[in-house]
Protein backbone atom coordinates (compact mmCIF):
# COMPACT_ATOMS: atom_id res chain seq x y z
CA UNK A 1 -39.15 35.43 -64.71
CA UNK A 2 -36.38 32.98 -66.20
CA UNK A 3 -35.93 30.11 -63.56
CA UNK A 4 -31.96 29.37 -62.73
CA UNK A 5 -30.35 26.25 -64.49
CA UNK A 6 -30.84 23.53 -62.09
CA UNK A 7 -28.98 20.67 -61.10
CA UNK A 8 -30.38 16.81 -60.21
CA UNK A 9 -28.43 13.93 -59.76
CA UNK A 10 -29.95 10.91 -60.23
CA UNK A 11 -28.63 7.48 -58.28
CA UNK A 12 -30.04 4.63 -59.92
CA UNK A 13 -29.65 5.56 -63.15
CA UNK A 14 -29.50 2.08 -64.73
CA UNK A 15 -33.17 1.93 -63.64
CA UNK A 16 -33.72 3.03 -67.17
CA UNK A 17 -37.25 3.49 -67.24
CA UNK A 18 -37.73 6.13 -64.78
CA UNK A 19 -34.40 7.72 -65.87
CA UNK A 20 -35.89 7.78 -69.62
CA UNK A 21 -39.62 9.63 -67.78
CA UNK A 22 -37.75 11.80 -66.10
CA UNK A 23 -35.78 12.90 -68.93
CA UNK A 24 -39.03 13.03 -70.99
CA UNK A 25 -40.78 15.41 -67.97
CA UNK A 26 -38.02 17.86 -67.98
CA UNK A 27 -38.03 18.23 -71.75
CA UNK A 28 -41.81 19.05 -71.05
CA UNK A 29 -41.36 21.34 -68.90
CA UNK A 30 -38.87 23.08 -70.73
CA UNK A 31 -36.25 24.96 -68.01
CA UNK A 32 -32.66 24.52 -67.90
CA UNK A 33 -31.55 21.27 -66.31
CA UNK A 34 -28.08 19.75 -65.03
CA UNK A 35 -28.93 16.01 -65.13
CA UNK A 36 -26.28 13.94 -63.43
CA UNK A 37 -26.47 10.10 -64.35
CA UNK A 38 -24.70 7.92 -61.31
CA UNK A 39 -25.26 4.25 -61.17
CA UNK A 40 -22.90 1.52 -60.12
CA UNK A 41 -23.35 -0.70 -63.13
CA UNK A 42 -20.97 0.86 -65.97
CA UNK A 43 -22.93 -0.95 -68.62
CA UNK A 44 -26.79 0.05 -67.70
CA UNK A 45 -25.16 3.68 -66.97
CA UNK A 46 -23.82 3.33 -70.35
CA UNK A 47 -27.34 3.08 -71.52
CA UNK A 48 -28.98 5.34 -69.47
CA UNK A 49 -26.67 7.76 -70.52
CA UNK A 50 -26.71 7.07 -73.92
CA UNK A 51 -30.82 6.77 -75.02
CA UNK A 52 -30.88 10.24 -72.43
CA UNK A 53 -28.65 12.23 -74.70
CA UNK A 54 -30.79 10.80 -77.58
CA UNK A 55 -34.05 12.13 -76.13
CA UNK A 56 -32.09 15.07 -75.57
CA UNK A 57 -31.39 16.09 -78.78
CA UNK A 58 -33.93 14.89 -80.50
CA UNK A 59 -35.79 17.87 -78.62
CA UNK A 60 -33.22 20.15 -78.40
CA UNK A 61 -34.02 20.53 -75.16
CA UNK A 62 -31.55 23.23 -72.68
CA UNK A 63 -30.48 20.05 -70.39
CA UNK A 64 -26.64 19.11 -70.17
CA UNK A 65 -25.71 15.68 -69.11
CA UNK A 66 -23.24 14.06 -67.07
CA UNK A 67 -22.29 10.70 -65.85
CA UNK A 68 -20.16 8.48 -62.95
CA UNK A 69 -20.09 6.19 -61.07
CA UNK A 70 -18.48 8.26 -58.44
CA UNK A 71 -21.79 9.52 -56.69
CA UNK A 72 -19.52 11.48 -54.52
CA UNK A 73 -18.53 13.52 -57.57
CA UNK A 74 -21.79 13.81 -58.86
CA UNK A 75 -23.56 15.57 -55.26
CA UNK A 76 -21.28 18.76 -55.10
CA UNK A 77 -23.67 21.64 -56.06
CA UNK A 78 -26.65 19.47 -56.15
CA UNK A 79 -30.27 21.01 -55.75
CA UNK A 80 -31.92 17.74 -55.82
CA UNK A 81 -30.64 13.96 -55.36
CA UNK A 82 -33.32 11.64 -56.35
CA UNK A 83 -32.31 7.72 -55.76
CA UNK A 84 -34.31 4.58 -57.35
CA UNK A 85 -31.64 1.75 -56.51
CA UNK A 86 -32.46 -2.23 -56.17
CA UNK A 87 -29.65 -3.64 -54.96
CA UNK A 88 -28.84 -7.01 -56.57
CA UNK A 89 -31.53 -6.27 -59.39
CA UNK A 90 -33.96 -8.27 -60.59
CA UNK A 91 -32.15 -11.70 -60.04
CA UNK A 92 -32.20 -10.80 -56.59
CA UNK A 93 -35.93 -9.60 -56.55
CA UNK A 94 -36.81 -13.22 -57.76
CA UNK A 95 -35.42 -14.90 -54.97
CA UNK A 96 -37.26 -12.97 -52.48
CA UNK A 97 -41.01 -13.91 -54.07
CA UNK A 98 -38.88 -17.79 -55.15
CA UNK A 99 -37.86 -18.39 -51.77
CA UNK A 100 -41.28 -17.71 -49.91
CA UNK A 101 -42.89 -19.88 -52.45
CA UNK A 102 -41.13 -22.66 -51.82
CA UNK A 103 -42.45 -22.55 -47.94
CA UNK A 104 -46.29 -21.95 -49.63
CA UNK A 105 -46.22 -18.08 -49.42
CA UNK A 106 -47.32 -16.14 -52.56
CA UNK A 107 -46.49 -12.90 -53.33
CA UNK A 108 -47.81 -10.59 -56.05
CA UNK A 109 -44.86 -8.37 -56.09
CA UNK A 110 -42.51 -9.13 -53.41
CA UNK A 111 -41.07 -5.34 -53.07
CA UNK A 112 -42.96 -3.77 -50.11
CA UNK A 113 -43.98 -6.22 -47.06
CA UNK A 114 -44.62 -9.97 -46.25
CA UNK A 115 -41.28 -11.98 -46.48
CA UNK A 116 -40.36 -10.67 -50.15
CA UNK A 117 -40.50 -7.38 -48.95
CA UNK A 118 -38.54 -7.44 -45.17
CA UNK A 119 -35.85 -9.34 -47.51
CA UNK A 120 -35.65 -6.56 -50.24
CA UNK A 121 -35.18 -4.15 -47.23
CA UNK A 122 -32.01 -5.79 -45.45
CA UNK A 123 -30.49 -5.46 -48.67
CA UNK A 124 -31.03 -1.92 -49.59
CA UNK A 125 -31.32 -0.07 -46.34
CA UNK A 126 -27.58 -0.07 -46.00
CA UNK A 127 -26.84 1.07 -49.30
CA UNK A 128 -29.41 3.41 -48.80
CA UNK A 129 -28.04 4.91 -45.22
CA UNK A 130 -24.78 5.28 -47.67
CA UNK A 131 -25.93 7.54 -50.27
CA UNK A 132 -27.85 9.75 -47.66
CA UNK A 133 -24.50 9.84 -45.19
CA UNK A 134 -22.49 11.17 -48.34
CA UNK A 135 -25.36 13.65 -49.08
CA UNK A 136 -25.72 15.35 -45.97
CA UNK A 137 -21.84 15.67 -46.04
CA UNK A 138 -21.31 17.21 -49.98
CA UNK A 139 -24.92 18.38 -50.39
CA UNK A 140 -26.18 19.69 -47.43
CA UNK A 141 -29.06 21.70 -48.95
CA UNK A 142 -30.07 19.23 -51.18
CA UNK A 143 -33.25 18.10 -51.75
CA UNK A 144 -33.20 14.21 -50.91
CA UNK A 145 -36.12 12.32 -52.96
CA UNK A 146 -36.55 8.32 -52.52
CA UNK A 147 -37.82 6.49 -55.45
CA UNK A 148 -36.81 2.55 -54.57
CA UNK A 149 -38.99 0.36 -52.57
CA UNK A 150 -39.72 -0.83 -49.74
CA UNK A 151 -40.86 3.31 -49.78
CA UNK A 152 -41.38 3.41 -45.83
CA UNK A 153 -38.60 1.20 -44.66
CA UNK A 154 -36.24 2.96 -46.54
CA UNK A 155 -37.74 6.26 -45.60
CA UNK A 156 -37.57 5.83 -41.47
CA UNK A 157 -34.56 3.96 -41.72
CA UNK A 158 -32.76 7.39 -43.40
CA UNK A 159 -34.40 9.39 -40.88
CA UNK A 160 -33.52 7.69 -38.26
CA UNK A 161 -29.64 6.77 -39.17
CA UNK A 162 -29.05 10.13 -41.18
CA UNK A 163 -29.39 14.03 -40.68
CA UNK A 164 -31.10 13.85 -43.96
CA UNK A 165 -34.80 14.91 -44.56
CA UNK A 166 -35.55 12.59 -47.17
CA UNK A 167 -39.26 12.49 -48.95
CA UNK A 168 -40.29 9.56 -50.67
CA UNK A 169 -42.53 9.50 -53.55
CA UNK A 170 -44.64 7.32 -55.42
CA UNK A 171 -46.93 7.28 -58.09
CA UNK A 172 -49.88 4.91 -56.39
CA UNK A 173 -51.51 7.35 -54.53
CA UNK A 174 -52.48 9.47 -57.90
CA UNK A 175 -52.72 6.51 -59.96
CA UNK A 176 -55.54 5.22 -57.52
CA UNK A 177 -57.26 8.44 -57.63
CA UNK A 178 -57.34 8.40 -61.00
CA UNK A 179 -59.07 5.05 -60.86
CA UNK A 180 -61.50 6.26 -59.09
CA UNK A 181 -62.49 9.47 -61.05
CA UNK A 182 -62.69 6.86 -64.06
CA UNK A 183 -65.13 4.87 -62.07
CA UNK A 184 -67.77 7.49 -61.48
CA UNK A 185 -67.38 9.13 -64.81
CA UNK A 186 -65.95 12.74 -63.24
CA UNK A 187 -62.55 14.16 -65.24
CA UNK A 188 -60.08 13.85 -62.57
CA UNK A 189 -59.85 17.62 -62.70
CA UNK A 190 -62.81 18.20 -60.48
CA UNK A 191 -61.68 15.56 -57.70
CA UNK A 192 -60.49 15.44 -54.50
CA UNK A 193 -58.81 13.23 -52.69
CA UNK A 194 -57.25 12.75 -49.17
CA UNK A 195 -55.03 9.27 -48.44
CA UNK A 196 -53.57 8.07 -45.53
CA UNK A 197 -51.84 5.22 -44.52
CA UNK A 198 -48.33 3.24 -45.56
CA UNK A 199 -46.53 3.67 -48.91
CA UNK A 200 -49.19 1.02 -51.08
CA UNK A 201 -51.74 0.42 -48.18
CA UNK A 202 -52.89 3.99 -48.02
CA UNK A 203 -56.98 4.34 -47.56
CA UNK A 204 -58.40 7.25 -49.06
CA UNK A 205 -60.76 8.45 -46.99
CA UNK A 206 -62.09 11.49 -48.53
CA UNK A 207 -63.37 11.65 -52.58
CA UNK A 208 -64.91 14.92 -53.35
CA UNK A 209 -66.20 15.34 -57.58
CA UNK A 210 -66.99 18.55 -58.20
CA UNK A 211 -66.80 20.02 -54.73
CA UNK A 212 -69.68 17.75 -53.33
CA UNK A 213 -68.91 13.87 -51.03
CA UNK A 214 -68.18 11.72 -54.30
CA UNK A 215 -68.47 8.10 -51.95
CA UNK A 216 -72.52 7.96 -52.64
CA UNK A 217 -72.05 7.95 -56.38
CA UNK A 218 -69.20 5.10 -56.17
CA UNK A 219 -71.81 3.40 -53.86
CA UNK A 220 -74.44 3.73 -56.24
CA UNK A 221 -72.38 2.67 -59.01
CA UNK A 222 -71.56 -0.32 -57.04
CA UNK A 223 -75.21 -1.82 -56.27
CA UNK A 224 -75.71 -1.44 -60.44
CA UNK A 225 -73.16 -3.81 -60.85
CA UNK A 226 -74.16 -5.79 -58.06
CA UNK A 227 -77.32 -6.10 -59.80
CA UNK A 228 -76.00 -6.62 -62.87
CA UNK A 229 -74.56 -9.96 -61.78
CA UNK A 230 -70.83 -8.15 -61.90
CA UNK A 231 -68.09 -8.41 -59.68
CA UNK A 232 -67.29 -5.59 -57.42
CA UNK A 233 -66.21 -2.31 -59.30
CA UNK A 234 -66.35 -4.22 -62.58
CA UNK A 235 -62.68 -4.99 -61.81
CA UNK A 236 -61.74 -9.03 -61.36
CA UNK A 237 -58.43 -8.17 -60.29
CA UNK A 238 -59.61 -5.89 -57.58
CA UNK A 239 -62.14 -7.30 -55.25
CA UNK A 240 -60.04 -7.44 -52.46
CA UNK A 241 -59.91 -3.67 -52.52
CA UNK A 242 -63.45 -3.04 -53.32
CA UNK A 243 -64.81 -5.16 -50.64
CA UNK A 244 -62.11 -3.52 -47.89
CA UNK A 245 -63.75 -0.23 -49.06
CA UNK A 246 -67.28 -1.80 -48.39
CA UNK A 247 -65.98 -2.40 -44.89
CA UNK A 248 -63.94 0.24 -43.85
CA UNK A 249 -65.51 3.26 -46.02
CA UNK A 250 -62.12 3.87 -47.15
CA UNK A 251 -60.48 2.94 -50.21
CA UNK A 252 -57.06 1.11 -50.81
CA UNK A 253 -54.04 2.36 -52.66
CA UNK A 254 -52.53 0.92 -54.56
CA UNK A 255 -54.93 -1.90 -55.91
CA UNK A 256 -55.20 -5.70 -55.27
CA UNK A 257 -51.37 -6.16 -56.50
CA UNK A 258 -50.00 -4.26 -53.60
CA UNK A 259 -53.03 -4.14 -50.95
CA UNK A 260 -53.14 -8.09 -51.07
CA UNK A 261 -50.12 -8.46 -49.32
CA UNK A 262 -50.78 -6.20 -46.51
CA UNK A 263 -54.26 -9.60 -45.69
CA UNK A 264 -51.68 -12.40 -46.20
CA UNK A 265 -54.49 -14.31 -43.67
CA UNK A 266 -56.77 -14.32 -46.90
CA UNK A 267 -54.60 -16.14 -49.05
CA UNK A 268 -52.79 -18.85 -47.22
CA UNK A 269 -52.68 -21.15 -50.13
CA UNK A 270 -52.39 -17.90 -52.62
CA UNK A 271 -55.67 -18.34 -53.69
CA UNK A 272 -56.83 -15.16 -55.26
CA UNK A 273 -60.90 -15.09 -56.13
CA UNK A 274 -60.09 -17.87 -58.33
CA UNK A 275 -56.38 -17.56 -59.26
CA UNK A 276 -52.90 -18.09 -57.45
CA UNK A 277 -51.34 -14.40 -56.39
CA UNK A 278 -47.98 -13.75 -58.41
CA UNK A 279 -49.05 -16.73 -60.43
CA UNK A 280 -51.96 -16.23 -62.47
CA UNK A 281 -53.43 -12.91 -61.12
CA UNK A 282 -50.36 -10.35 -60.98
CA UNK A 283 -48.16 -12.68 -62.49
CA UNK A 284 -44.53 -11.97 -61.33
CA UNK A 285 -42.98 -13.90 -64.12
CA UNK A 286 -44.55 -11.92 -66.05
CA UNK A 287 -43.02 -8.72 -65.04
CA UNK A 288 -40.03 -9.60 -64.70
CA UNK A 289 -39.52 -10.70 -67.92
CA UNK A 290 -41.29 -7.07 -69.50
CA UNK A 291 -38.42 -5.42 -67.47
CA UNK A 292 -35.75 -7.72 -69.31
CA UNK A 293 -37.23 -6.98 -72.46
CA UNK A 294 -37.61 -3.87 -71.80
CA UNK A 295 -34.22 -3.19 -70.93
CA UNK A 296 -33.18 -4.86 -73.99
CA UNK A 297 -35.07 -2.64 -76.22
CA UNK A 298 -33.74 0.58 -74.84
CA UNK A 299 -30.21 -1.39 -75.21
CA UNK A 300 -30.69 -1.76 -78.70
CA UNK A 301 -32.19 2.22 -79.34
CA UNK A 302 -28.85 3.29 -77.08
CA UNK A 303 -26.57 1.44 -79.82
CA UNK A 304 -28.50 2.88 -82.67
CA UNK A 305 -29.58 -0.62 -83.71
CA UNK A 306 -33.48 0.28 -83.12
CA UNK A 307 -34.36 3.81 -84.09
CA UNK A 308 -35.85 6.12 -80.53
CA UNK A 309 -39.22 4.80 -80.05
CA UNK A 310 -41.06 8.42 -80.08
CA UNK A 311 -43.48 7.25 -77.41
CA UNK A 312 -41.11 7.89 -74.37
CA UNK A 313 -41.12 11.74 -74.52
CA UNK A 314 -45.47 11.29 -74.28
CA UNK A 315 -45.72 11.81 -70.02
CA UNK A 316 -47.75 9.00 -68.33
CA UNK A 317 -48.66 8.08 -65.24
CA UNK A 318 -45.35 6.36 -63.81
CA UNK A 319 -42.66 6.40 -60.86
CA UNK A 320 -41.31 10.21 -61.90
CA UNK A 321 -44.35 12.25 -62.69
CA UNK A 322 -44.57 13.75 -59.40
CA UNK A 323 -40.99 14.99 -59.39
CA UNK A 324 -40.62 18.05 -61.70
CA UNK A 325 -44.03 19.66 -60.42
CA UNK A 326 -42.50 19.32 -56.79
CA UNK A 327 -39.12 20.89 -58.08
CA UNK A 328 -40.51 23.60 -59.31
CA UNK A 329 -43.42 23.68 -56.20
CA UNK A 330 -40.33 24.27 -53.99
CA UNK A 331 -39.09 27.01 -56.14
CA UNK A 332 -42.52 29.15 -55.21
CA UNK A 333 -44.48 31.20 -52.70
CA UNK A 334 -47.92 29.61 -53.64
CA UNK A 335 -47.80 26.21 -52.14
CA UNK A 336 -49.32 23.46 -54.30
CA UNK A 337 -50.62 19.43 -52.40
CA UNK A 338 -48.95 16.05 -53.17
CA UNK A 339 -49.08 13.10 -51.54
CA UNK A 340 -45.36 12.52 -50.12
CA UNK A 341 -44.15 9.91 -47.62
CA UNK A 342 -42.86 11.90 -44.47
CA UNK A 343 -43.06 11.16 -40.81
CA UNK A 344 -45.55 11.68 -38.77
CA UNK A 345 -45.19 14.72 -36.89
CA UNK A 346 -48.94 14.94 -35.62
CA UNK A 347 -50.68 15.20 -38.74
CA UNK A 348 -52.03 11.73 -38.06
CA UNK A 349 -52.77 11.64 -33.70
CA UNK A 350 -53.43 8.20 -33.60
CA UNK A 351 -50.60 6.85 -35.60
CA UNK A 352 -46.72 6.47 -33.77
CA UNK A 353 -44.99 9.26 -34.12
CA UNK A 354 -41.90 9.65 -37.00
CA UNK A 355 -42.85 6.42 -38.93
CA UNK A 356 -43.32 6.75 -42.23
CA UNK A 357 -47.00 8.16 -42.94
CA UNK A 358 -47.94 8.62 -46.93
CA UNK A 359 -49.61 11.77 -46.41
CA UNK A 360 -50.84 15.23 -48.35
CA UNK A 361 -48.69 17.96 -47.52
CA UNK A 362 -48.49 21.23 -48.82
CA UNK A 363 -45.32 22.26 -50.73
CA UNK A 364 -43.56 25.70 -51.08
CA UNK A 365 -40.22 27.23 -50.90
CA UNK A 366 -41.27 27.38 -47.35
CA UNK A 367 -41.13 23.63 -47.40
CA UNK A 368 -43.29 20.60 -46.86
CA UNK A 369 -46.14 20.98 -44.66
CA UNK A 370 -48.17 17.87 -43.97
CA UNK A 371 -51.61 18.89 -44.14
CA UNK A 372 -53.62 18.31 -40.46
CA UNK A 373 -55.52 15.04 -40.29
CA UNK A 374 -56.18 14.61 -37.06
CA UNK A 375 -57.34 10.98 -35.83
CA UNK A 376 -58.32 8.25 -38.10
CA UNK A 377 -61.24 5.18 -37.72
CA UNK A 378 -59.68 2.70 -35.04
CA UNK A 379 -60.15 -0.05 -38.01
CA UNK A 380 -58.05 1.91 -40.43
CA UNK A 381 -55.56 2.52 -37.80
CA UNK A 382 -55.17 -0.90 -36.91
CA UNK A 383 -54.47 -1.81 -40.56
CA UNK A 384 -51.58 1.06 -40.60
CA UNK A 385 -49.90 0.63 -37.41
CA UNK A 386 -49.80 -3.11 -37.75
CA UNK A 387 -47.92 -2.35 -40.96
CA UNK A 388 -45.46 0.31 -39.67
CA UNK A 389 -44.98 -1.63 -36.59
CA UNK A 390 -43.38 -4.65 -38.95
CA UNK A 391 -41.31 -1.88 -40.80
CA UNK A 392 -39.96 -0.73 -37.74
CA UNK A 393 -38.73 -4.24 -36.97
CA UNK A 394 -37.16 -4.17 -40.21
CA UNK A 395 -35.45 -1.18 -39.92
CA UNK A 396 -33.95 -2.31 -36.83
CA UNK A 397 -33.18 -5.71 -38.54
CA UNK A 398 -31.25 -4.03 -41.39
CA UNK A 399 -29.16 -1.47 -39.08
CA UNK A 400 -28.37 -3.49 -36.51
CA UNK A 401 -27.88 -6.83 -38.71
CA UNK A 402 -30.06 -8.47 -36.35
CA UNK A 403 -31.05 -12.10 -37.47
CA UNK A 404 -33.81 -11.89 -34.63
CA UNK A 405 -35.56 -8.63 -35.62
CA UNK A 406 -35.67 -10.51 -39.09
CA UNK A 407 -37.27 -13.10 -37.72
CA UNK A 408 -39.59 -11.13 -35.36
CA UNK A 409 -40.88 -9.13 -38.23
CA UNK A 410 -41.57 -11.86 -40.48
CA UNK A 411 -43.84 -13.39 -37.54
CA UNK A 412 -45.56 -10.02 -36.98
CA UNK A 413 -46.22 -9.34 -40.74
CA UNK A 414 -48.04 -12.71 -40.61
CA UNK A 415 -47.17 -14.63 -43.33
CA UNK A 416 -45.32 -17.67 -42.11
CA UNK A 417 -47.64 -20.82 -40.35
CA UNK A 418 -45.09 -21.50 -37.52
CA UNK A 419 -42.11 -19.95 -35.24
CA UNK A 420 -39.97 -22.49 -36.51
CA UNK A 421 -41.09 -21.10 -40.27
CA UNK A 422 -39.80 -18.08 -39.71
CA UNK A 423 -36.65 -18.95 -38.42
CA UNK A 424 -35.81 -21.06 -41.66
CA UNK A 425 -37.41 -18.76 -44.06
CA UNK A 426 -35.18 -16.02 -42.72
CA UNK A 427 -31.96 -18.39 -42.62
CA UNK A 428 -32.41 -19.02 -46.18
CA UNK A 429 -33.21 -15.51 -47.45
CA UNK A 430 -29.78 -14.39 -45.56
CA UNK A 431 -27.77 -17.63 -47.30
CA UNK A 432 -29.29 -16.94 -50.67
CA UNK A 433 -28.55 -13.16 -50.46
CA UNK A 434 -25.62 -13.16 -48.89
CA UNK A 435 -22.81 -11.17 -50.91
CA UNK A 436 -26.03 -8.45 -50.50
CA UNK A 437 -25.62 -8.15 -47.07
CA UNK A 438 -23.56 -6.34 -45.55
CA UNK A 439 -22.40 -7.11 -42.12
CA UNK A 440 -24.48 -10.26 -41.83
C-alpha cells in the first residue's frame, strides 16, 4: 500500500549537516515528503534550502520543499517537527569550553554537562520551551523530535514547561553498539544491545552476538591485548570507557569524548592518559573549525561555485539516521526498538521518576513504549542519578532564571575546586552570554 505524502518541518535548518542527511535518508527511502526548512538565520536557511533542492533533483526524488523563517507558518498541518537549534552558534559554543578553561577546567566537547554544558542549556532551554509552546498550539498531533544538545536538559525542561511529548534522539547509542560488534568481529546484524542511562553516559548493560551473552568474548578479547602489551580495547582514545566497563560490567555510550566529562574528578588538570582533554585528545579547535569549513563548502555547492559533492546522498551513521525508520515505525502495527530519550515512567525503578532516561522503547502507531527494565546495579545508578540530578538543577536554572540554581549545579556536577569558583565561573558565563539570555 502507497504511504500518504507526509509533512516534516525542520527548525534548525541552518544546521546544514543534518538538514543535508536527512534530505539524503528520505531520498532513500523513497515516499512522498513535505520538507519544511525554518531557521532564524536568512543566510544559512538560504543554504540549507538551496544545496536541499539540489539533492533533490539530482534524484528526482517525490519531496517538495519549503522555507521561512516564520516557524509559526511552517507547523500548520505538520506530522512531524524535528528541532536541532544552538542558539548563538558556534561562537557561542566556544565560550562555554573558553571560559572554563581559563579557571583550569577542560572540556572535550562542552555541549552536554560540566560547566560548558549547564551554560549551553540556559541559553537554549528558553528558545526551546518556545518552539514546543507554538507546537502544541498549531500542531497538536505532531510528532515533536529533539535533535540539539544538552539532549536531557532540553528534554525534561519541555516536559515539564510544555503539554508537548517530545522524544529526543541521538545517534550515540547505535554508534556505540556498533563499536562494539566491530570489536568482537560479529556483523552488527546478529547483536543485541540494551542501554540505559543519560543522553551520552548511557551503560549498556546487555550485548547479545548471535543470540548467546556477547560480554565473555569482549572479555576475552580484552586479556589478548592485555597480553599483547596494548592498551585497553586497542583504542588510546578510549580507556576511560574500557576501564569503567572493567568496573561496572557495563559499557559507556558515547566514548571517552562524551563519557569523560560525566569523571571530571579524573582530570583536574585535563590530563587525559597522556594528553590535555579538548586540547590534544578530542581537540575542540579542531572541530570547530571542520564545522566552519564545512559550512563553507556546502556554501560554495549552494551557489553553484563547487559542483554537489555526490557523497552526501551515501547514509552514514550521523545525528538523523534514526529519524525516517521511526517515521515510518509510527506509521505501523508491528512495533520495531530504538533507543529514544523519554522519561522515566517505571521502566527504570531505581531511577527518579520523569527525568530524562535514554532508554529502548518499542515503537508503533500505538506509540512509544519504553521497554521494562526494572532496577539497575546501585553503582550504575549512582553514576545516572548524579547526572540527572545536576540537569534538574539546570532546568530549574534556565526556567526560573535563577543565578543560584546555576551555581548549585555547577557545584554538584563537580567540576569547579571551590564555592567561590562557582560563583565567578557562573557570573562570567552569564556576562559573556548575555544578549543569549533571556530574562537574566
Amino acid at each position: 500500500m502507497k504511504m500518504r505524502k507526509r509533512n516534516i518541518v525542520l527548525v534548525g535548518a541552518g544546521s546544514e549537516q543534518f538538514t543535508t542527511g536527512l534530505i539524503a535518508d528520505l531520498i532513500a527511502e523513497g515516499g512522498e515528503w513535505d520538507v519544511r526548512l525554518v531557521d532564524i538565520d536568512e543566510k544559512a536557511l538560504e543554504i540549507a534550502y538551496l544545496i536541499a533542492e539540489k539533492m533533490i533533483k539530482a534524484k528526482d526524488a517525490h519531496i517538495t520543499l519549503q522555507r521561512s523563517t516564520d516557524r509559526k507558518k511552517m507547523f500548520s498541518g505538520a506530522d512531524a517537527i524535528v528541532v536541532t537549534i544552538a542558539v548563538g552558534g558556534r561562537r557561542a559554543w566556544e565560550k562555554d569550553v573558553f571560559i572554563p578553561r581559563e579557571y583550569g577546567i577542560f572540556q572535550p566537547v562542552g555541549d552536554t554537562i560540566m560547566p560548558g554544558g549547564i551554560s549551553r542549556a540556559l541559553r537554549v532551554i528558553p528558545q526551546m520551551v518556545d518552539i514546543a509552546n507554538d507546537a502544541a498550539v498549531i500542531a497538536p498531533k505532531a510528532h515533536f523530535f529533539n535533535y540539539s544538545n544538552p539532549m536531557a536538559a532540553i528534554c525534561r525542561a519541555i516536559r515539564k514547561a510544555t503539554p508537548v511529548k517530545v522524544v529526543g534522539l541521538c545517534h550515540g547509542v547505535p554508534g556505540t553498539t556498533r563499536y562494539l560488534a566491530n570489536f568482537i568481529g560479529v556483523p552488527f546484524e546478529k547483536c543485541e544491545f540494551v542501554g540505559i542511562g543519560m543522553n551520552h553516559l548511557t551503560w549498556i548493560m546487555e550485548f547479545k552476538a548471535n543470540g548467546s551473552d556477547a560480554w565473555p568474548l569482549v572479555k576475552k578479547k580484552i586479556e589478548e591485548l592485555r597480553s599483547a602489551g596494548k592498551p585497553l580495547g586497542n583504542d588510546p582514545d578510549n580507556q576511560l570507557s574500557w576501564g569503567l566497563f572493567e568496573i561496572f560490567g557495563a559499557f559507556p555510550a558515547v566514548l571517552d569524548r562524551h563519557v569523560s566529562e560525566f569523571f571530571p574528578q579524573f582530570h583536574r588538570t585535563g590530563e587525559h592518559y597522556g594528553k590535555k582533554l579538548g586540547v590534544d585528545r578530542f581537540s575542540f579547535e579542531a572541530v570547530v573549525k571542520d564545522g566552519d569549513e564545512h559550512f563553507a563548502l556546502i556554501a560554495d555547492q549552494a551557489y553553484g561555485k563547487k559542483p554537489l559533492d555526490k557523497s552526501m546522498f551515501h547514509q552514514s551513521l550521523g545525528e538523523h539516521e534514526q529519524l525516517v525508520c521511526i517515521l515510518n515505525a509510527l506509521e505501523k502495527s508491528k512495533s520495531s526498538v530504538f533507543s529514544v530519550i523519554i522519561p522515566n515512567t517505571g521502566q527504570v525503578s531505581n531511577l527518579p521518576l520523569e527525568f530524562a532516561l535514554e532508554c529502548p522503547a518499542k515503537i508503533s502507531k500505538s506509540g512509544i513504549i519504553p521497554l521494562k527494565i526494572g532496577e539497575i546495579p546501585t553503582g550504575l545508578r549512582a553514576t545516572v542519578e548524579k547526572a540527572l540530578l545536576t540537569i534538574e538543577l539546570t532546568v530549574e536554572a534556565a526556567l526560573e532564571c535563577s543565578r543560584e540554581k546555576f551555581i548549585q549545579a555547577l557545584i554538584v556536577d563537580g567540576s569547579v575546586k571551590s564555592l567561590d569558583e562557582a560563583k565567578n565561573l557562573a557570573d562570567d558565563l552569564i556576562k559573556a552570554h548575555k544578549q543569549h539570555l533571556q530574562g537574566w
